[in-house]
PDB file of N, CA and C in Angstrom:
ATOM      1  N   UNK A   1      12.797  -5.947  21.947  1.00  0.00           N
ATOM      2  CA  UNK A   1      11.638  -5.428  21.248  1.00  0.00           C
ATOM      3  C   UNK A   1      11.869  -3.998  20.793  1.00  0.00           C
ATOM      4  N   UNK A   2      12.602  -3.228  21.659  1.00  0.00           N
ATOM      5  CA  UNK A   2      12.861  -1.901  21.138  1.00  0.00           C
ATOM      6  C   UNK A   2      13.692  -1.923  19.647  1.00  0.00           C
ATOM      7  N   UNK A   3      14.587  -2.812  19.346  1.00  0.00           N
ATOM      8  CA  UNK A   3      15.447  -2.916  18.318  1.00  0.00           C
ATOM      9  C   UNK A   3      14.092  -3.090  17.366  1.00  0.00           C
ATOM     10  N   UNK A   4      13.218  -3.921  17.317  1.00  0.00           N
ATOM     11  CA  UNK A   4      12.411  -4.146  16.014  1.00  0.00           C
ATOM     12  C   UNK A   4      11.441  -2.594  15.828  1.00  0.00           C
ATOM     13  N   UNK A   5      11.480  -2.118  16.940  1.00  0.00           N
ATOM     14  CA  UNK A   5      10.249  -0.785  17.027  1.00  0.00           C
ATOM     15  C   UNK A   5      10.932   0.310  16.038  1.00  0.00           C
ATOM     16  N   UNK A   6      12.557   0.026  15.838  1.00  0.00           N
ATOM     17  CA  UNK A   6      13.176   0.983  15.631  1.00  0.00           C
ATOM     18  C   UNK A   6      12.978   0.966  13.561  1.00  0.00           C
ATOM     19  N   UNK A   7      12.546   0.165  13.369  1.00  0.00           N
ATOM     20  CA  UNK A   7      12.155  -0.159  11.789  1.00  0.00           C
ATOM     21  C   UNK A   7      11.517   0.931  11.168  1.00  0.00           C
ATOM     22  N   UNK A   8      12.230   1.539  10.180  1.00  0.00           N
ATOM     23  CA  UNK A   8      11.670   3.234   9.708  1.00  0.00           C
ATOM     24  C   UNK A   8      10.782   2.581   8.396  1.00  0.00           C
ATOM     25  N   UNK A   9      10.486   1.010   8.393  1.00  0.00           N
ATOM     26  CA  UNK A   9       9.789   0.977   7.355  1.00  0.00           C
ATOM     27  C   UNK A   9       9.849   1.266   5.748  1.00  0.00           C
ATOM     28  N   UNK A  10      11.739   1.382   5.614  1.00  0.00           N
ATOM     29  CA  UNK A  10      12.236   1.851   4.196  1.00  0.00           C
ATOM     30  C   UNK A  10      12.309   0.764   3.322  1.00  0.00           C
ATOM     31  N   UNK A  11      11.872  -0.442   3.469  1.00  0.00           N
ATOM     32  CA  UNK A  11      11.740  -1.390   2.407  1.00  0.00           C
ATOM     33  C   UNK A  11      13.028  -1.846   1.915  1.00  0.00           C
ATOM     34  N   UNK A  12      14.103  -1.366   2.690  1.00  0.00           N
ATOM     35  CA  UNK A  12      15.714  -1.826   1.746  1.00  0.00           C
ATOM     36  C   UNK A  12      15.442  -3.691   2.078  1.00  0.00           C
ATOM     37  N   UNK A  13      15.383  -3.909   3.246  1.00  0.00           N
ATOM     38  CA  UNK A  13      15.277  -5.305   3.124  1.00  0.00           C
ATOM     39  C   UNK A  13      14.503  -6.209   2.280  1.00  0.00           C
ATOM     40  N   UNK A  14      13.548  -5.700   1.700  1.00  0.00           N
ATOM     41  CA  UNK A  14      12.586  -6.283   0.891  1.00  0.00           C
ATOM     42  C   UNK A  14      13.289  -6.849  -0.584  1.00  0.00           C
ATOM     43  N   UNK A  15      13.442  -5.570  -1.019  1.00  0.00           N
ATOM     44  CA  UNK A  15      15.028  -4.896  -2.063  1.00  0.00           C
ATOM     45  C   UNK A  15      15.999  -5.545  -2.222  1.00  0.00           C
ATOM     46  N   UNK A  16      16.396  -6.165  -0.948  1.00  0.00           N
ATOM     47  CA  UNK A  16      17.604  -6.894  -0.997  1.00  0.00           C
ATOM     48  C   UNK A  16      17.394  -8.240  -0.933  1.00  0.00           C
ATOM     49  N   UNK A  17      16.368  -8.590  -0.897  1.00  0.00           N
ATOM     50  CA  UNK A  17      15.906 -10.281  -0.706  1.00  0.00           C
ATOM     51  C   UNK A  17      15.552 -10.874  -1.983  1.00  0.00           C
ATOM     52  N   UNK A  18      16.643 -11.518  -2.210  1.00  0.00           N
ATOM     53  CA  UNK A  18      16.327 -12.179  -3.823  1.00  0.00           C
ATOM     54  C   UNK A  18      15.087 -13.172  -3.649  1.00  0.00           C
ATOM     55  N   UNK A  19      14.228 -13.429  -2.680  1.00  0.00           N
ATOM     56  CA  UNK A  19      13.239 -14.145  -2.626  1.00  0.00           C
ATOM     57  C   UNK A  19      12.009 -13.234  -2.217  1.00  0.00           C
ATOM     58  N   UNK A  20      12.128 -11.719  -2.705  1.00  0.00           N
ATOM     59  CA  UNK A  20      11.699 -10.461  -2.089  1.00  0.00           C
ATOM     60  C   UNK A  20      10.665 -10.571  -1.034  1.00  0.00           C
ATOM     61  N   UNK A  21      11.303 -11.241   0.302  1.00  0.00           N
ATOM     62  CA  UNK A  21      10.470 -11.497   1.391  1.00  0.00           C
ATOM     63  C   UNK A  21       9.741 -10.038   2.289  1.00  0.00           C
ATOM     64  N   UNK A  22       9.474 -10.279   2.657  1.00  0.00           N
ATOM     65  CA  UNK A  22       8.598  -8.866   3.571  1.00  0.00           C
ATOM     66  C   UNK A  22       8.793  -9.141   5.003  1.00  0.00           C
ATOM     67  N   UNK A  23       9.231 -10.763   5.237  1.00  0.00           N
ATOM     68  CA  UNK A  23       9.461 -10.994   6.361  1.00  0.00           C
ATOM     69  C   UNK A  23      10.103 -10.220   7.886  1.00  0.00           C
ATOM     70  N   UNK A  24      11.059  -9.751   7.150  1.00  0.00           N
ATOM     71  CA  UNK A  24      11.987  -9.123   8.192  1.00  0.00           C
ATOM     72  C   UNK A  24      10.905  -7.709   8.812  1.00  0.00           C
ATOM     73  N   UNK A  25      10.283  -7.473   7.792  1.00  0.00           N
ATOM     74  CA  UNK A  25       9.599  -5.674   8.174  1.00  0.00           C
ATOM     75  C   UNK A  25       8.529  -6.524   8.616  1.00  0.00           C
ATOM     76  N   UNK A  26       8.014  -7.154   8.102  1.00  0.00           N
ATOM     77  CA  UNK A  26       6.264  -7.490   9.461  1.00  0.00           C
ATOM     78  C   UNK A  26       7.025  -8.489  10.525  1.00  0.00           C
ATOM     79  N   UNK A  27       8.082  -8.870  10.876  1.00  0.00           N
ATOM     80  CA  UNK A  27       8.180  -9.222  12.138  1.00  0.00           C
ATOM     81  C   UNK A  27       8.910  -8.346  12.822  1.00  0.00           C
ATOM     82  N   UNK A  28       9.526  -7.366  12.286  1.00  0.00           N
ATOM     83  CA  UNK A  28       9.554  -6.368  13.270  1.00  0.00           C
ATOM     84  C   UNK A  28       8.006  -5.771  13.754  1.00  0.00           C
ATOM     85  N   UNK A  29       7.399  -5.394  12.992  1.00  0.00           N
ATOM     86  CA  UNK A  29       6.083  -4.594  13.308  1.00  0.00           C
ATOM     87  C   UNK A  29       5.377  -5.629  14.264  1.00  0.00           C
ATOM     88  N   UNK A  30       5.775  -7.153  14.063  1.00  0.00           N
ATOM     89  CA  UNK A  30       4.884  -7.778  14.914  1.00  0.00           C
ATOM     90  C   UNK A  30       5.583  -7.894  16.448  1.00  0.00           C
ATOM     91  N   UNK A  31       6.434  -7.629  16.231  1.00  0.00           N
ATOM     92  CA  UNK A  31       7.658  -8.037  17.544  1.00  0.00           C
ATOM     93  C   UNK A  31       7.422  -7.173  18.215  1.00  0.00           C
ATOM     94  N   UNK A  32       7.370  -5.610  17.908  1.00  0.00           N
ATOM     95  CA  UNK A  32       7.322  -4.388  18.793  1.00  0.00           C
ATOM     96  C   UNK A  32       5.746  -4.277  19.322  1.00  0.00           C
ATOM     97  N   UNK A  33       4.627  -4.543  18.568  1.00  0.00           N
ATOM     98  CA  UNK A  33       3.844  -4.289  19.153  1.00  0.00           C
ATOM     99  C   UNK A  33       2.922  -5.547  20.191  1.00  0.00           C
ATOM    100  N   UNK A  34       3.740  -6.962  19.450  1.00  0.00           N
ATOM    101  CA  UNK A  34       3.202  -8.059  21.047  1.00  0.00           C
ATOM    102  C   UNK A  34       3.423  -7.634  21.960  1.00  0.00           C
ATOM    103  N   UNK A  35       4.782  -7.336  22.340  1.00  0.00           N
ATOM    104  CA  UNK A  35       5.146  -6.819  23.560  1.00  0.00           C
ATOM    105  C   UNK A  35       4.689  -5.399  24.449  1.00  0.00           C
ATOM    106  N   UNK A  36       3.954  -4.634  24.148  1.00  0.00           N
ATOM    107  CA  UNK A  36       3.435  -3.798  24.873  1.00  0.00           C
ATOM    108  C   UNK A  36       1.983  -4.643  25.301  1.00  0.00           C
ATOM    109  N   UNK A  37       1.828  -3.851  26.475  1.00  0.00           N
ATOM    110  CA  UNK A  37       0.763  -4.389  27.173  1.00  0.00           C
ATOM    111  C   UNK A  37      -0.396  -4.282  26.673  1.00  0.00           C
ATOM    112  N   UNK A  38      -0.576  -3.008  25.849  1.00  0.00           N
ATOM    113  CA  UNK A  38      -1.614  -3.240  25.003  1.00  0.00           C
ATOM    114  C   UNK A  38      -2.339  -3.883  23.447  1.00  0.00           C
ATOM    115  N   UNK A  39      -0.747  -4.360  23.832  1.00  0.00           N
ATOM    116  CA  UNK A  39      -1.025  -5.306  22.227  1.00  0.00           C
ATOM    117  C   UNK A  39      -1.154  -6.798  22.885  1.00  0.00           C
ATOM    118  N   UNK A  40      -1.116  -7.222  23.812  1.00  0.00           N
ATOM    119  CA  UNK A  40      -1.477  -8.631  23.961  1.00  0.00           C
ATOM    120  C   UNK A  40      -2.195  -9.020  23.632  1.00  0.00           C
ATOM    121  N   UNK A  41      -3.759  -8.506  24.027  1.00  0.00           N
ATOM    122  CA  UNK A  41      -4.934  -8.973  23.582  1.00  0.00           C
ATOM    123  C   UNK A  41      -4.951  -9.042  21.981  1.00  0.00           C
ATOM    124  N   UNK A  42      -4.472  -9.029  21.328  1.00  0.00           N
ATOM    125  CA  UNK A  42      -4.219  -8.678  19.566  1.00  0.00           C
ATOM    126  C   UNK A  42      -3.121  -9.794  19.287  1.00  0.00           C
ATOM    127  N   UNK A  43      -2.213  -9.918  19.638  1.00  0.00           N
ATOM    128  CA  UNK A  43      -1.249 -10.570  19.347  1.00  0.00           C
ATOM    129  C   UNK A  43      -1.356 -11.231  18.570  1.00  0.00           C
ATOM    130  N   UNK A  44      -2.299 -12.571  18.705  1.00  0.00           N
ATOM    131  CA  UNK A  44      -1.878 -13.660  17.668  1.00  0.00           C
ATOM    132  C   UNK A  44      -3.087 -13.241  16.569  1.00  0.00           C
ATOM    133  N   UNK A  45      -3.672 -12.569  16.556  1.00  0.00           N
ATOM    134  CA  UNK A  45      -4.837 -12.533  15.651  1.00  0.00           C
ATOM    135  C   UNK A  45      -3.759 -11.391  14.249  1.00  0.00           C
ATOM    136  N   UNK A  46      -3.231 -10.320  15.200  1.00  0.00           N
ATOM    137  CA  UNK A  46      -2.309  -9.484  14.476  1.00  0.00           C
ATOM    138  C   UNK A  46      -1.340 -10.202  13.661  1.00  0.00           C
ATOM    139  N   UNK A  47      -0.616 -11.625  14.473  1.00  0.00           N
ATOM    140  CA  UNK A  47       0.449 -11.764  13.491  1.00  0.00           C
ATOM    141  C   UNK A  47      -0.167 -13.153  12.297  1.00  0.00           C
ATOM    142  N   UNK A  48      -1.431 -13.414  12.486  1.00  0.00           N
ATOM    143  CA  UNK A  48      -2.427 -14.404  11.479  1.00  0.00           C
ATOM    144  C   UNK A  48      -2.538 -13.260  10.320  1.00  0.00           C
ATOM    145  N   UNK A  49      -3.079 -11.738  10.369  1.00  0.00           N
ATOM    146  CA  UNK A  49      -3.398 -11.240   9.566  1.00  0.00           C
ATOM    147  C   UNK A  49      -2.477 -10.520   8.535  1.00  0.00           C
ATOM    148  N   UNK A  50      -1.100 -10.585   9.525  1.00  0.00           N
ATOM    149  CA  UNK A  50       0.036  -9.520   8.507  1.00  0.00           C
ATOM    150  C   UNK A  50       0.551 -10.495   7.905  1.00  0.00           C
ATOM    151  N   UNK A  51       1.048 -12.034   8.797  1.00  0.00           N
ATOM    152  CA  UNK A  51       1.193 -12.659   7.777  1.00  0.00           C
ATOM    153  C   UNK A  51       0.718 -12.989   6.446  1.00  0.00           C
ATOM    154  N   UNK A  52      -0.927 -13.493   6.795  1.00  0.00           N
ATOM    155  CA  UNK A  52      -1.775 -13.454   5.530  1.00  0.00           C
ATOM    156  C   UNK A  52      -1.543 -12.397   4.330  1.00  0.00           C
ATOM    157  N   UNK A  53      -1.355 -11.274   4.969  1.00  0.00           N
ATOM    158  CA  UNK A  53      -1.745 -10.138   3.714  1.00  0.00           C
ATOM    159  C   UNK A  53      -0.469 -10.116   3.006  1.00  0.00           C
ATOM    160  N   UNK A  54       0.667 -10.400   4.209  1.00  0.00           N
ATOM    161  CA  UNK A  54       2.303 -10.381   3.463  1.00  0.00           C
ATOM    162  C   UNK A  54       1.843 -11.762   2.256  1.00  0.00           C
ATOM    163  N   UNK A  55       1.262 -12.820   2.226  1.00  0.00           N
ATOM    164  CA  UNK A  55       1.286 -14.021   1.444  1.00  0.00           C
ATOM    165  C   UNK A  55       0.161 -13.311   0.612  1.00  0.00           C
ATOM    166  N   UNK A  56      -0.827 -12.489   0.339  1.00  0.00           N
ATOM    167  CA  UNK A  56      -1.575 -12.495  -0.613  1.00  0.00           C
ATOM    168  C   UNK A  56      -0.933 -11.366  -1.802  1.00  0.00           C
ATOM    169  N   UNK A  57       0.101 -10.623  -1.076  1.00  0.00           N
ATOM    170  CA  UNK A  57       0.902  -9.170  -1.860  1.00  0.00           C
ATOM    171  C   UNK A  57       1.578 -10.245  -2.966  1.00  0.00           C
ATOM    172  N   UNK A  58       1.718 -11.573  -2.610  1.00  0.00           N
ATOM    173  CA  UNK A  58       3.080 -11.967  -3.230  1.00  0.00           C
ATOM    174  C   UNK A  58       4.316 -12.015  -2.795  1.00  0.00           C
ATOM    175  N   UNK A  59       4.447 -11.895  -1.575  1.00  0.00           N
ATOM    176  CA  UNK A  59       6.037 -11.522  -1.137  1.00  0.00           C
ATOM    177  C   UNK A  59       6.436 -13.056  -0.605  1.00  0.00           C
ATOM    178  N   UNK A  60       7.962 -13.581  -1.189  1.00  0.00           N
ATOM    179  CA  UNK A  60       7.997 -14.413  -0.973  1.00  0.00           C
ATOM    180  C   UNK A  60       8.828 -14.756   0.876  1.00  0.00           C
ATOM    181  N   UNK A  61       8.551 -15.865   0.645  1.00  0.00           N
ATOM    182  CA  UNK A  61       9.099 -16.730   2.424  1.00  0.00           C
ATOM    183  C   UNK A  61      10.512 -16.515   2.398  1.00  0.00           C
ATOM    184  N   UNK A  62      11.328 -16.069   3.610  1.00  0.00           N
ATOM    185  CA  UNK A  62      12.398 -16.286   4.021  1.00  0.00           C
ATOM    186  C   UNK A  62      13.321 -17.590   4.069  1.00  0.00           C
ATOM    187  N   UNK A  63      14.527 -17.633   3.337  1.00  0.00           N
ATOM    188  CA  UNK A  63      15.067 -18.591   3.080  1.00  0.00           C
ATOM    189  C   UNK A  63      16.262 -18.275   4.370  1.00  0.00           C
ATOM    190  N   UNK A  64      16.639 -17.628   4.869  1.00  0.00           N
ATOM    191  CA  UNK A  64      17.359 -17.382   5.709  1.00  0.00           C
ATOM    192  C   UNK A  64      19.190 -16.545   5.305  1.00  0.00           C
ATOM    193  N   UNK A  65      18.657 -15.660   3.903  1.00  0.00           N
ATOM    194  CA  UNK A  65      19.995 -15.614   3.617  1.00  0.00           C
ATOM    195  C   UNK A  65      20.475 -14.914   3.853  1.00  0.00           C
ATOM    196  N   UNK A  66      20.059 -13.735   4.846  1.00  0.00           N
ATOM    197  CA  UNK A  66      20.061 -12.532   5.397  1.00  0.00           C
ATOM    198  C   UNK A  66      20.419 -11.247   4.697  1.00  0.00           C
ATOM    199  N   UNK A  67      20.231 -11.502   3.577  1.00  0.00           N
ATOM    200  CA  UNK A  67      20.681  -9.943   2.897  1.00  0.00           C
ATOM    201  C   UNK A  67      20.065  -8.758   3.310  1.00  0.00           C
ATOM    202  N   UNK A  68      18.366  -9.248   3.859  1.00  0.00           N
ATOM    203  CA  UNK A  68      17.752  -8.262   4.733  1.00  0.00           C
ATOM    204  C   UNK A  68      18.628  -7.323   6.036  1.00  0.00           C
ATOM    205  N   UNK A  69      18.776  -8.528   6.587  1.00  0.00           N
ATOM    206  CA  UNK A  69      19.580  -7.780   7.997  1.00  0.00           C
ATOM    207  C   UNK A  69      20.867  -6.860   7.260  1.00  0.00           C
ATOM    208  N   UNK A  70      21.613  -7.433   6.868  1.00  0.00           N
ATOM    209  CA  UNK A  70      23.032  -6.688   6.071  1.00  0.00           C
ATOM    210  C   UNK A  70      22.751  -5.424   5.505  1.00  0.00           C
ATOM    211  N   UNK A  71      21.372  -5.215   5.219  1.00  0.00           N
ATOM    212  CA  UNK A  71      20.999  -3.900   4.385  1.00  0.00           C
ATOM    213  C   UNK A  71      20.560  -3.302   5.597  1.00  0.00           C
ATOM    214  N   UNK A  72      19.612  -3.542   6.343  1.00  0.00           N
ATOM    215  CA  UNK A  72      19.204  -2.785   7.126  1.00  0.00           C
ATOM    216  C   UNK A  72      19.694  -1.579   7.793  1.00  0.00           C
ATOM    217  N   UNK A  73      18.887  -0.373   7.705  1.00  0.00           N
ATOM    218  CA  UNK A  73      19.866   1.190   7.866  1.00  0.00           C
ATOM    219  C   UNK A  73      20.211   0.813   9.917  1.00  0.00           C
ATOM    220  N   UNK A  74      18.880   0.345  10.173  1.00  0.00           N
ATOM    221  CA  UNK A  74      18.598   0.312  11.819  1.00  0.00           C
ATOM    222  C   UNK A  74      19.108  -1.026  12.368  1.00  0.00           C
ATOM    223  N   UNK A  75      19.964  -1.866  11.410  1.00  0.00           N
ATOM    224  CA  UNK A  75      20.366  -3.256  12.289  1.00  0.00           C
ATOM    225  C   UNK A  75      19.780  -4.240  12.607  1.00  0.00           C
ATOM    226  N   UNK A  76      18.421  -4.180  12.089  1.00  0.00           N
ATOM    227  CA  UNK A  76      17.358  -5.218  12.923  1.00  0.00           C
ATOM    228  C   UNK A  76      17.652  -6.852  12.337  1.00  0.00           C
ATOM    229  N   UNK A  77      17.810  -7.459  13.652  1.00  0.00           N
ATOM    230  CA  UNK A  77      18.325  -8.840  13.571  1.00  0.00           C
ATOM    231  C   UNK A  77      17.438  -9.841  12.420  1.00  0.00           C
ATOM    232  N   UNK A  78      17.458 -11.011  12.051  1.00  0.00           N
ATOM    233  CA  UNK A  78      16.550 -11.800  11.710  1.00  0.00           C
ATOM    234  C   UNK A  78      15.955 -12.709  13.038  1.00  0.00           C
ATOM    235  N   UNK A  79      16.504 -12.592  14.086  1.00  0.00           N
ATOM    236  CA  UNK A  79      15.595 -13.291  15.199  1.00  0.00           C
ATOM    237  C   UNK A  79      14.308 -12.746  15.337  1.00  0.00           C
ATOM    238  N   UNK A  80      14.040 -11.994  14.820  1.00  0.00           N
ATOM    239  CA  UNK A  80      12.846 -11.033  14.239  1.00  0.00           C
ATOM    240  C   UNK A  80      11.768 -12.036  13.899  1.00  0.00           C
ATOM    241  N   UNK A  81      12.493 -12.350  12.434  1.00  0.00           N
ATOM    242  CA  UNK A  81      11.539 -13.526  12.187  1.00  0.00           C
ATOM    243  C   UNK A  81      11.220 -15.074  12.918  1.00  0.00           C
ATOM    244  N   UNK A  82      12.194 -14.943  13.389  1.00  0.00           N
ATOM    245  CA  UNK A  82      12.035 -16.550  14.128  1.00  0.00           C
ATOM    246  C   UNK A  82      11.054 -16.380  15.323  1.00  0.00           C
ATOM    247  N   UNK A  83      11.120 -15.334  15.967  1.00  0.00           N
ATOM    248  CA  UNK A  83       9.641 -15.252  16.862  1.00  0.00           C
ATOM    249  C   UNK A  83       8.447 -14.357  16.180  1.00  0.00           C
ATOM    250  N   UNK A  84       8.651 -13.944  15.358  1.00  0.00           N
ATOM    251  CA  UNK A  84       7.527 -13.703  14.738  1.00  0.00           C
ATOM    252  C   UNK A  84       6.735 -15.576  13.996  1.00  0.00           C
ATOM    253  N   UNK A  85       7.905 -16.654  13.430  1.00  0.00           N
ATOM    254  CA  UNK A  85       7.341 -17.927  13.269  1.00  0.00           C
ATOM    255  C   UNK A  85       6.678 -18.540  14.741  1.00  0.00           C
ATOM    256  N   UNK A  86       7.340 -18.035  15.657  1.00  0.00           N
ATOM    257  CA  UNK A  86       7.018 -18.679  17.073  1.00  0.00           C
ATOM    258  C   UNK A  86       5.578 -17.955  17.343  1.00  0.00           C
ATOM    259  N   UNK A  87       5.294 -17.031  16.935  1.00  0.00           N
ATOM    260  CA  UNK A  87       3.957 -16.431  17.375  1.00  0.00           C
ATOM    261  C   UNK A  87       3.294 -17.025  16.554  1.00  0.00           C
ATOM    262  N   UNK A  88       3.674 -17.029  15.607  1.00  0.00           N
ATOM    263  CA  UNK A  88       2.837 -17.404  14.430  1.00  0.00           C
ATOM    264  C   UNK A  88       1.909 -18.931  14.509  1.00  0.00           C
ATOM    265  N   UNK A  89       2.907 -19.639  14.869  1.00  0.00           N
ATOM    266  CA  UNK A  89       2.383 -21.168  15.567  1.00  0.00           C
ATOM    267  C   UNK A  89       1.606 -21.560  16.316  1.00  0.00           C
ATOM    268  N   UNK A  90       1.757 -20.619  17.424  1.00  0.00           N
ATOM    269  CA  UNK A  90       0.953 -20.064  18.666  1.00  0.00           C
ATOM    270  C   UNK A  90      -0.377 -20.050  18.330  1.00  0.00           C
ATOM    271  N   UNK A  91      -0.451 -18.789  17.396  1.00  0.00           N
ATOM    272  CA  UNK A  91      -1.689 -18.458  17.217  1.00  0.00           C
ATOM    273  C   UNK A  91      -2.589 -19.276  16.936  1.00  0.00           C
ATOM    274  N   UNK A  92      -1.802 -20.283  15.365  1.00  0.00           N
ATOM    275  CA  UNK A  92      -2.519 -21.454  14.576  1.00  0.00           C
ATOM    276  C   UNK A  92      -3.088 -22.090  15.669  1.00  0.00           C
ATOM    277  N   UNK A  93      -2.263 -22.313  16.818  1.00  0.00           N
ATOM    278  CA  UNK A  93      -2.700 -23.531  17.467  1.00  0.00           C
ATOM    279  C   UNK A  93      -3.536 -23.467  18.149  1.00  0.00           C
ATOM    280  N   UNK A  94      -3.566 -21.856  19.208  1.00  0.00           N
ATOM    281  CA  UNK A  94      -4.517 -21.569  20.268  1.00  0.00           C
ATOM    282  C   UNK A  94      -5.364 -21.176  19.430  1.00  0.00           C
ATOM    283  N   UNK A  95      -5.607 -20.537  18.053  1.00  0.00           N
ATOM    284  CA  UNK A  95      -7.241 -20.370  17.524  1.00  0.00           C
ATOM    285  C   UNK A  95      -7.921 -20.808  16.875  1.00  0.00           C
ATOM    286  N   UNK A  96      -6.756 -22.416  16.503  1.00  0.00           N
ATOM    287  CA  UNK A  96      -7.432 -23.092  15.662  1.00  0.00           C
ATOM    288  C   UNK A  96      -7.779 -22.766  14.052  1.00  0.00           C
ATOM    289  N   UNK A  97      -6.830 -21.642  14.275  1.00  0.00           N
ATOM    290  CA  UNK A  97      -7.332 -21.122  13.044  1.00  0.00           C
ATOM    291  C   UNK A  97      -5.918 -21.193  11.889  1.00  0.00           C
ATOM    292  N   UNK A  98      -5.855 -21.458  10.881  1.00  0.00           N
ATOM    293  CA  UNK A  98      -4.366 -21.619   9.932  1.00  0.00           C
ATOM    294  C   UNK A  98      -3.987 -20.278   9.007  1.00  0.00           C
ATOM    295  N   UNK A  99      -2.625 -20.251   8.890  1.00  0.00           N
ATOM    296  CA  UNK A  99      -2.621 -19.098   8.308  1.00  0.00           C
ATOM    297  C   UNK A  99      -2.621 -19.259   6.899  1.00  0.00           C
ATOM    298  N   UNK A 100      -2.547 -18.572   5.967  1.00  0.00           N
ATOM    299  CA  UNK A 100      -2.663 -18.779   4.369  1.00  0.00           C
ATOM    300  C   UNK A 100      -1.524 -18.600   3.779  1.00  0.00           C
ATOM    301  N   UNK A 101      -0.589 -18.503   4.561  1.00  0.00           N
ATOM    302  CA  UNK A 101       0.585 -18.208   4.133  1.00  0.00           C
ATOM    303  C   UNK A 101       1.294 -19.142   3.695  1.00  0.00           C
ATOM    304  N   UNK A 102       1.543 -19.437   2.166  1.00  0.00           N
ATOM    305  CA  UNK A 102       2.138 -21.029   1.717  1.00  0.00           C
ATOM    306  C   UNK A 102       3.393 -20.077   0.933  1.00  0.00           C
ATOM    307  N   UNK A 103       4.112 -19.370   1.379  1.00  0.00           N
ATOM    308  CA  UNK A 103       5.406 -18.781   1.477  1.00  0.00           C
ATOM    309  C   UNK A 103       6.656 -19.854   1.939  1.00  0.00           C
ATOM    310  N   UNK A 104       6.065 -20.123   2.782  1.00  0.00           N
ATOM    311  CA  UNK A 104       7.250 -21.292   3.497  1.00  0.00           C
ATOM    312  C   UNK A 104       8.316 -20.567   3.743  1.00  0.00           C
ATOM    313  N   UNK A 105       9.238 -20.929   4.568  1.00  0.00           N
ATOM    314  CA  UNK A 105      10.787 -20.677   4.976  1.00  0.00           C
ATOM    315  C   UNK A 105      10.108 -20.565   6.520  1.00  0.00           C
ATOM    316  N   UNK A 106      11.834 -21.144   6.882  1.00  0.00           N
ATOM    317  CA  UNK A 106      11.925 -21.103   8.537  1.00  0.00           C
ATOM    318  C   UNK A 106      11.808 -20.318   9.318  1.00  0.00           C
ATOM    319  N   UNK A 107      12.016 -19.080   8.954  1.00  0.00           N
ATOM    320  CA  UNK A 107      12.623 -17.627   9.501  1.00  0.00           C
ATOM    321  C   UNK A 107      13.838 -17.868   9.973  1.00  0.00           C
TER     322      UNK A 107
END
């Protein structure tokens, strides 16, 4: 979790994603802050809403081609996204509630 906290938020990954995903930067932001104790209570509601807003900007879904990670100044993995999809599921399921995000990709 410290590796995703470390995200200075410079948008190169975005930049570099010919499917200009946002993915990689809101699952870092979502990764670093589930894990503190005071983000639990938030968790899945947090990663319903960044997803959402990442799908209403326009930014498209992760195809997995990693040009994100390769650019990245701070290294941050794409397993990033794959538990940011794992929260993401979570949430749908425990709140019953769906996300709007018709982006698609696996992470």
């Amino acid at each position: 979790a410290m590796d995703a906290a470390a995200c200075i938020g410079c948008g190169a990954c975005v930049a570099a994603c010919p499917n200009a995903s946002a993915m990689l930067f809101t699952a870092a932001k979502v990764s670093h802050l589930g894990v503190l104790p005071q983000g639990q209570t938030e968790r899945f509601e947090r990663v319903i809403k960044m997803v959402d807003t990442m799908a209403e900007e326009g930014f498209g879904g992760c195809t997995n081609i990693g040009e994100c990670s390769a650019v990245c100044p701070k290294e941050i993995s794409m397993d990033f996204i794959a538990q940011m999809n794992r929260d993401l599921l979570r949430a749908s399921l425990f709140s019953g509630r769906k996300s709007r995000n018709k982006a698609g990709g696996a992470g």
